[in-house]
Protein backbone atom coordinates (compact mmCIF):
# COMPACT_ATOMS: atom_id res chain seq x y z
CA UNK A 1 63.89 -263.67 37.78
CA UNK A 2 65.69 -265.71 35.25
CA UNK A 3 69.65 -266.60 36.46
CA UNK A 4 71.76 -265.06 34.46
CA UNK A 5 74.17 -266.58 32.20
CA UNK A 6 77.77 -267.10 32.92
CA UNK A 7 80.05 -265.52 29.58
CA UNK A 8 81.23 -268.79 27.65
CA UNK A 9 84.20 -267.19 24.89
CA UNK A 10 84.15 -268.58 21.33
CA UNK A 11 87.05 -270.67 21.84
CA UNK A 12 85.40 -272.65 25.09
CA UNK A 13 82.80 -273.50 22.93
CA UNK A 14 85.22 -274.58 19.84
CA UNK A 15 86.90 -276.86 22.14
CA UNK A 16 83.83 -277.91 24.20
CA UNK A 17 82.66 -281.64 24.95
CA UNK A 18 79.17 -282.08 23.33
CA UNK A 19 77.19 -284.86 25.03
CA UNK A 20 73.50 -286.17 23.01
CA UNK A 21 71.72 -289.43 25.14
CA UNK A 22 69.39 -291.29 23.05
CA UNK A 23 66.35 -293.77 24.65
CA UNK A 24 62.87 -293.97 24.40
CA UNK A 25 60.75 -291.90 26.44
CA UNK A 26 60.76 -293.26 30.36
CA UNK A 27 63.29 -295.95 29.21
CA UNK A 28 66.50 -295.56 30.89
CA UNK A 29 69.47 -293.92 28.43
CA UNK A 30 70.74 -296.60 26.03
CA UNK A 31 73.48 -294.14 24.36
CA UNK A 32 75.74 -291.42 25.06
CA UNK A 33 77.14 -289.80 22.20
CA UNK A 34 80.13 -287.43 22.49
CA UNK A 35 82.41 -284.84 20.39
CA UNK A 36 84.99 -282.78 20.50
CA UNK A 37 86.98 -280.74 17.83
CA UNK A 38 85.35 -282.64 15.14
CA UNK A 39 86.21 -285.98 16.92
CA UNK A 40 82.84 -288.56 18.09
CA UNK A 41 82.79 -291.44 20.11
CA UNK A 42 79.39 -293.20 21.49
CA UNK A 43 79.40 -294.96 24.50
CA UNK A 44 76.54 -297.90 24.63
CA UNK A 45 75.54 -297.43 28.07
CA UNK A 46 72.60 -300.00 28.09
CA UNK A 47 73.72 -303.59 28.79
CA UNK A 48 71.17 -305.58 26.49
CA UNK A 49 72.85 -303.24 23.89
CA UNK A 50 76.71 -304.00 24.66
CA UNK A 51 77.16 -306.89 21.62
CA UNK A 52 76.21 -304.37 19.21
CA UNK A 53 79.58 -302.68 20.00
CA UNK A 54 81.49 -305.36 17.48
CA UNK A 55 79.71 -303.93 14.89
CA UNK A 56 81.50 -300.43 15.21
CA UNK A 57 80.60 -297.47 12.96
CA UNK A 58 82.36 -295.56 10.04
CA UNK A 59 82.59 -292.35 11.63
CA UNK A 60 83.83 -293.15 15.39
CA UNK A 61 84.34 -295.49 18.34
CA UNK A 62 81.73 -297.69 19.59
CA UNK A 63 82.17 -298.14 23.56
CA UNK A 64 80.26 -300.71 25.16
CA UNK A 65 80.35 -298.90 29.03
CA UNK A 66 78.39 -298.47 32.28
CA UNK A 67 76.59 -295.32 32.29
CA UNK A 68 78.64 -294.06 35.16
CA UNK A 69 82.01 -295.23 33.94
CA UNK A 70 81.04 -293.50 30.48
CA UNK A 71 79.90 -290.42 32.52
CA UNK A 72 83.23 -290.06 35.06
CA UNK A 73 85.00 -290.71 31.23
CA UNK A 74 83.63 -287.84 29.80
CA UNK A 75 84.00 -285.79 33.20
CA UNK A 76 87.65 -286.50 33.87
CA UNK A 77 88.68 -285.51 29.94
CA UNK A 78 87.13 -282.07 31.00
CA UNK A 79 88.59 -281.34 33.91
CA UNK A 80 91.93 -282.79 32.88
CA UNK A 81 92.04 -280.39 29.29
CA UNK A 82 90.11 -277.66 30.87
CA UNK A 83 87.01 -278.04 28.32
CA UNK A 84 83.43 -276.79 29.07
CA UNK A 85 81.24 -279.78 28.92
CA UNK A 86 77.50 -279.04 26.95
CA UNK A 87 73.99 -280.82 26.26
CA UNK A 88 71.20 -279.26 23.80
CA UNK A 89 68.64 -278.53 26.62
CA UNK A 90 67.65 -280.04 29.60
CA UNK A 91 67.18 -283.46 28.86
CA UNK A 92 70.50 -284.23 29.71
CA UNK A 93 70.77 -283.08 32.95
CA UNK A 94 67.40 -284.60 33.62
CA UNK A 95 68.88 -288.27 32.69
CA UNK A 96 72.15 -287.37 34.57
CA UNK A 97 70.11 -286.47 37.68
CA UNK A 98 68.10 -289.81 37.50
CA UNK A 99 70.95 -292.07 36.93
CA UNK A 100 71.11 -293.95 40.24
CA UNK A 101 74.36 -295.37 39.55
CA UNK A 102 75.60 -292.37 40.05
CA UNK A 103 77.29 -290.69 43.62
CA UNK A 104 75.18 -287.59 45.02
CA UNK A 105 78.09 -285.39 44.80
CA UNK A 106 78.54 -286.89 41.32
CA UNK A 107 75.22 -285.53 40.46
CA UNK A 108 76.07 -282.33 41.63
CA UNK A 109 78.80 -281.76 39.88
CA UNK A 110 76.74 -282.66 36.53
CA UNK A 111 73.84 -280.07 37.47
CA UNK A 112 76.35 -277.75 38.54
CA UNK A 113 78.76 -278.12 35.13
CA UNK A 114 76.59 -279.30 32.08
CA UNK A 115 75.51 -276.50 30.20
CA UNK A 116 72.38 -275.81 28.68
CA UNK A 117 73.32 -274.69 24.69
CA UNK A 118 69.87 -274.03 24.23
CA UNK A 119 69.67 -271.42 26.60
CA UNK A 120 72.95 -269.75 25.03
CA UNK A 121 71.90 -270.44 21.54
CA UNK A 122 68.38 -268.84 21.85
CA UNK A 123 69.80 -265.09 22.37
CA UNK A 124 72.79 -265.54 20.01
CA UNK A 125 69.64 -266.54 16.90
CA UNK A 126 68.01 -263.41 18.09
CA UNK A 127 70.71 -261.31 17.75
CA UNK A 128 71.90 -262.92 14.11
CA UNK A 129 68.13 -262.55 13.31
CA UNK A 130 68.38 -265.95 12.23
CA UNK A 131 64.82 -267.77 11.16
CA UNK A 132 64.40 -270.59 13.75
CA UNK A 133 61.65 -272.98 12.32
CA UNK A 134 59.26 -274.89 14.89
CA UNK A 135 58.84 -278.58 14.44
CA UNK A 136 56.53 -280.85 15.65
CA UNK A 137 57.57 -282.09 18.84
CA UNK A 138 58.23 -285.68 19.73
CA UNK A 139 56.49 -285.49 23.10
CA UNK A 140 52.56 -284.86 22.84
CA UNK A 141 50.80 -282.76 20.27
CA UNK A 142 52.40 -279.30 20.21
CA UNK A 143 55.05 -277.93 18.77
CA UNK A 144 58.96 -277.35 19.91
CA UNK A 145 59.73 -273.87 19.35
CA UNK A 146 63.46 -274.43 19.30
CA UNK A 147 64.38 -278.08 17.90
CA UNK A 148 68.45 -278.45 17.55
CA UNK A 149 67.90 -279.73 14.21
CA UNK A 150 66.23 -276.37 12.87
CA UNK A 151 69.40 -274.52 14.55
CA UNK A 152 71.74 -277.06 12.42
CA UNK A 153 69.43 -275.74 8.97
CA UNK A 154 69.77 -272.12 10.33
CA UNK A 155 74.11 -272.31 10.58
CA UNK A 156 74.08 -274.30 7.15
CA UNK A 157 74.47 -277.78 9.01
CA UNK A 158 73.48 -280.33 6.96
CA UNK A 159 71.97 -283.97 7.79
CA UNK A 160 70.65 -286.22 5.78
CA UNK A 161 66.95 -286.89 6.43
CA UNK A 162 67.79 -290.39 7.33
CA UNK A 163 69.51 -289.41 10.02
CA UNK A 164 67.53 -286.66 11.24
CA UNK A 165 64.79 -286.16 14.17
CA UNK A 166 62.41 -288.37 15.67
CA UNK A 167 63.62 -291.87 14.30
CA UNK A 168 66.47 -292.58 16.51
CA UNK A 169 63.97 -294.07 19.82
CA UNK A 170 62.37 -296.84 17.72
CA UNK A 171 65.73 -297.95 16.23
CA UNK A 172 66.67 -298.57 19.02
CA UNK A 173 63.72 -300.68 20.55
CA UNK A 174 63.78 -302.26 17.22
CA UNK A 175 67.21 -303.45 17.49
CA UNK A 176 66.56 -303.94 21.56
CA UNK A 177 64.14 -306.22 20.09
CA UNK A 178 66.07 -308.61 17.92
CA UNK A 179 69.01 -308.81 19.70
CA UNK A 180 66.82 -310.30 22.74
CA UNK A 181 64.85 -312.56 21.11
CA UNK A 182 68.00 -313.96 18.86
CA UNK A 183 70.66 -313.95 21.56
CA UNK A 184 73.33 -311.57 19.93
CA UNK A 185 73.91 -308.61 17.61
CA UNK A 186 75.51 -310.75 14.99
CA UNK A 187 72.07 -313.08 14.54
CA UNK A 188 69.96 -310.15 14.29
CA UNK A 189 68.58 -309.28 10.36
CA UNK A 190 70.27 -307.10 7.62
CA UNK A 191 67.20 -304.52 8.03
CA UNK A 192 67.73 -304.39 12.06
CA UNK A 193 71.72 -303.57 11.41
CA UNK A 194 71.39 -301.11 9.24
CA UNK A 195 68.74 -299.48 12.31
CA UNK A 196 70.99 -299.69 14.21
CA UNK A 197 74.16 -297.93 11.84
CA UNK A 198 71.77 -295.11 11.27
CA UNK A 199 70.54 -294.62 14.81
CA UNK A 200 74.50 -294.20 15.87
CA UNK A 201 74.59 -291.61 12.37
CA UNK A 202 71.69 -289.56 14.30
CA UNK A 203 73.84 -289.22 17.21
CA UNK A 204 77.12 -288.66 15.18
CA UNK A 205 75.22 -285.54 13.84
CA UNK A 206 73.46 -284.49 17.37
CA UNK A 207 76.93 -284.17 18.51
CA UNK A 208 78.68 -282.85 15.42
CA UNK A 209 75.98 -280.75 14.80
CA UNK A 210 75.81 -279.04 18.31
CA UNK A 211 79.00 -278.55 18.26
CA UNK A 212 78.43 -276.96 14.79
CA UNK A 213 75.46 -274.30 16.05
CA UNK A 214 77.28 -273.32 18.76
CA UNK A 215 80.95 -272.41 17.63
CA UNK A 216 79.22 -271.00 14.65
CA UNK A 217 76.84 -268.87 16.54
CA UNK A 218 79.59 -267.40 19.12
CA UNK A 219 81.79 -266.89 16.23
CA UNK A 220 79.12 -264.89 14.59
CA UNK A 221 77.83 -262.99 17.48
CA UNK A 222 81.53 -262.15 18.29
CA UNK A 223 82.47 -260.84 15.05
CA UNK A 224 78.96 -259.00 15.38
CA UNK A 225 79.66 -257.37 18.58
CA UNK A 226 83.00 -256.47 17.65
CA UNK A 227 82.20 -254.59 14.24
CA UNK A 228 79.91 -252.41 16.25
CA UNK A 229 82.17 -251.45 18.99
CA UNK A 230 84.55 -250.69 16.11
CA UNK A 231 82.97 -247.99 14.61
């Protein structure tokens, strides 16, 4: 039998910490994007990466960090404001749980915390009888049956297609690239730089966007609810 969800309110997910890690499949995490009430940072959490830092971004802080450091960050801000901390699926906690750095109990407290939007978002889509469109997945042949970025398109979240699915792994292993074979961000090309600018513009929207789907969808579903009970 499936666990049963705890009740999240609209406003814990308005003023919830979104968390998005981008890498290439069976690479270890080379970002960790956050937001919160419309705010995004990234932390660079992969050391080859760190110079790119100086380069910043238009739409938030660049943090060149350890992945635990940027992870105890993120964990004290919760517990200190009282926010819910979330992660579209269950990649997440499967990158949390094999992050060595990392204490036991601190793992714990991530598998124990994190939530899972997907598994929120699912029944909210059902009940809004909202068209969720499957997408080719980015792992083997088939398809993914619930990609965040057909959520975003269901809510009216818009991202440009530059910035959307599937491109964000190879910027990154393109800029990995450069950067070790010319020493620092700052030699690497024109063409690798702008990679990398619209690899952090994926994550800006991962987070942004999440955040997006879900305040939108408990806002809905509330107003939903209550209308019925109403009459």
């Amino acid at each position: 039998m499936a666990k049963a969800l705890r009740l999240i309110q609209p406003l814990e997910w308005q003023r919830a910490i979104y968390i998005d890690f981008e890498s290439r499949m069976k690479d270890p995490e080379s970002l960790l994007g956050h937001a919160c009430e419309g705010t995004w940072s990234v932390y660079i959490i992969e050391p080859e990466l760190w110079s790119a830092a100086s380069h910043g971004h238009a739409k938030g802080r660049v943090i060149p960090e350890t992945v635990q450091e940027a992870l105890r960050a993120i964990r004290t801000r919760a517990e200190a404001e009282q926010r819910i901390i979330a992660a579209w699926s269950s990649r997440e906690h499967e990158g949390i749980a094999n992050t060595l750095e990392l204490s036991e109990s601190e793992r714990q407290w991530w598998a124990d915390n994190l939530v899972d939007a997907k598994k929120y978002a699912k029944p909210m889509a059902r009940q809004l009888n909202l068209v969720i469109s499957q997408r080719k997945s980015s792992i083997g042949k088939g398809m993914n049956k619930h990609p965040l970025a057909s959520y975003m398109e269901a809510v009216g979240y818009k991202v440009p297609t530059m910035h959307g699915p599937n491109n964000a792994a190879q910027r990154i292993l393109y800029v990995r690239r450069q950067i070790l074979a010319k020493g620092s961000f700052d030699a690497i090309t024109p063409t690798a730089k702008k990679k990398w600018a619209n690899g952090l513009s994926h994550n800006y929207h991962d987070c942004i966007g999440l955040a997006h789907v879900m305040t939108a969808l408990a806002g809905r579903t509330e107003h939903r609810s209550f209308s019925r009970r109403s009459h």
